[in-house]
Protein backbone atom coordinates (compact mmCIF):
# COMPACT_ATOMS: atom_id res chain seq x y z
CA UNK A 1 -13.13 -36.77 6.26
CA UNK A 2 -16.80 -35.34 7.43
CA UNK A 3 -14.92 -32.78 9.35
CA UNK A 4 -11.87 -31.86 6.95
CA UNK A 5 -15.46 -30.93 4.25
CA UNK A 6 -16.98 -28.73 7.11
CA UNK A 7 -14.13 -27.28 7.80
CA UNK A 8 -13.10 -25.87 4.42
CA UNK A 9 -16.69 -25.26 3.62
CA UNK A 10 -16.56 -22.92 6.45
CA UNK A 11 -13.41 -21.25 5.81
CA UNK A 12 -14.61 -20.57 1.96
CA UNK A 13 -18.01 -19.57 3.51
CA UNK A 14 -15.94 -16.59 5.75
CA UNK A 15 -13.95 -15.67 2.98
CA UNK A 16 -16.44 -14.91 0.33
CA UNK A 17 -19.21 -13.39 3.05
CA UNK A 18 -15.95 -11.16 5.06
CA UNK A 19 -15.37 -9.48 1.41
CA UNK A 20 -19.08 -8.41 0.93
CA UNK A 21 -19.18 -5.39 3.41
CA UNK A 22 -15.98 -4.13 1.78
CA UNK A 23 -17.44 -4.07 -1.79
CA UNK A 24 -21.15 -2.32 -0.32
CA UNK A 25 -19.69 0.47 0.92
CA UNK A 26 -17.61 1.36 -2.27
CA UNK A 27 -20.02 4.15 -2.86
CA UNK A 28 -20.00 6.15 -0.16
CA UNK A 29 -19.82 5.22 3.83
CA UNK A 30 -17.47 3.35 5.72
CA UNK A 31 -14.36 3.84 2.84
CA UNK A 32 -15.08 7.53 2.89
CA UNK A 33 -17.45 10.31 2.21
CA UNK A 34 -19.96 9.89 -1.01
CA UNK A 35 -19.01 13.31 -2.95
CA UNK A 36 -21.59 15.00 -5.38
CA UNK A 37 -21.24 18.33 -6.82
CA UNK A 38 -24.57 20.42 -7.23
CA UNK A 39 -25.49 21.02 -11.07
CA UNK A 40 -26.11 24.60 -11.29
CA UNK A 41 -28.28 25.20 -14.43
CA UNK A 42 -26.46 23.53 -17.56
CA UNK A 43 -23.23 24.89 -16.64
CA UNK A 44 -21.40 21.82 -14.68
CA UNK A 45 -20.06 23.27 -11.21
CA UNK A 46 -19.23 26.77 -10.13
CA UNK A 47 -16.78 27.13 -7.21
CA UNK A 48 -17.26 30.10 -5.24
CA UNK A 49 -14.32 31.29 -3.51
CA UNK A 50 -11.50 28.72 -5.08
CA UNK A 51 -8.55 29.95 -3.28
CA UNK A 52 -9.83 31.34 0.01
CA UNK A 53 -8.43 34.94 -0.50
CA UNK A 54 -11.02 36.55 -2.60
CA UNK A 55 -14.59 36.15 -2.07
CA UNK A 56 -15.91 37.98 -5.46
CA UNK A 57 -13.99 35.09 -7.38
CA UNK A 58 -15.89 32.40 -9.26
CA UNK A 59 -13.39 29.23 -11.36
CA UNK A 60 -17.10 28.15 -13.84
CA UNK A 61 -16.06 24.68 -14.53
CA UNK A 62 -17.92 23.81 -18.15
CA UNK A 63 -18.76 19.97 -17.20
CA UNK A 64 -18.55 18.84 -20.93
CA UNK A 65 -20.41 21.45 -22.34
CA UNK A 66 -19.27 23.81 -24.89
CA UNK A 67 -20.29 27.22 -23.29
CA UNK A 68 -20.48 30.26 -26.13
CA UNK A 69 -22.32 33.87 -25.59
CA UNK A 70 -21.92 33.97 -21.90
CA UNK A 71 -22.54 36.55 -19.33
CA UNK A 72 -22.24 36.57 -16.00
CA UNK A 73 -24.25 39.27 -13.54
CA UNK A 74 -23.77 39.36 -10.03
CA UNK A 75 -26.63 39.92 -7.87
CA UNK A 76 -26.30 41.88 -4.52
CA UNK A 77 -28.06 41.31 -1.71
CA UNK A 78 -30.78 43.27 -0.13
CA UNK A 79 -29.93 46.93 -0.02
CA UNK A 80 -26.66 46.05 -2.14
CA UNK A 81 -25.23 47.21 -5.11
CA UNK A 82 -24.95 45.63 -8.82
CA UNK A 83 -21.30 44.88 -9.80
């Protein structure tokens, strides 16, 4: 009877620790890579480049702000010229 309680003791003792890794890592690491987007300003994210084929092209996403009166100025780079 001593053994049959040790046994299932350890049984239940490998199932609850075998599903603690699993749960850890949820956030980033061993079930993939942890994926953050830069906040640029109070905008939400701005994706340079979207579809590979034009790199003057910018997709603003608004990341739950209302945006209103915007402008947009692209800035050359040294010895460039202003768009």
């Amino acid at each position: 009877m001593k053994f049959k309680y040790a046994l299932t003791s350890l049984a239940l003792s490998v199932a609850i620790l075998s599903s603690v890794p699993s749960t850890a890592f949820a956030i980033g690491g061993a079930s993939g890579a942890k994926v953050d987007y830069q906040v640029q300003g109070k905008i939400g994210e701005v994706v340079m480049n979207p579809y590979d084929i034009a790199p003057l092209t910018a997709v603003i996403r608004n990341g739950g702000y209302q945006l209103r009166d915007v402008h947009v100025r692209i800035v050359p780079k040294e010895n460039g010229q202003e768009i």
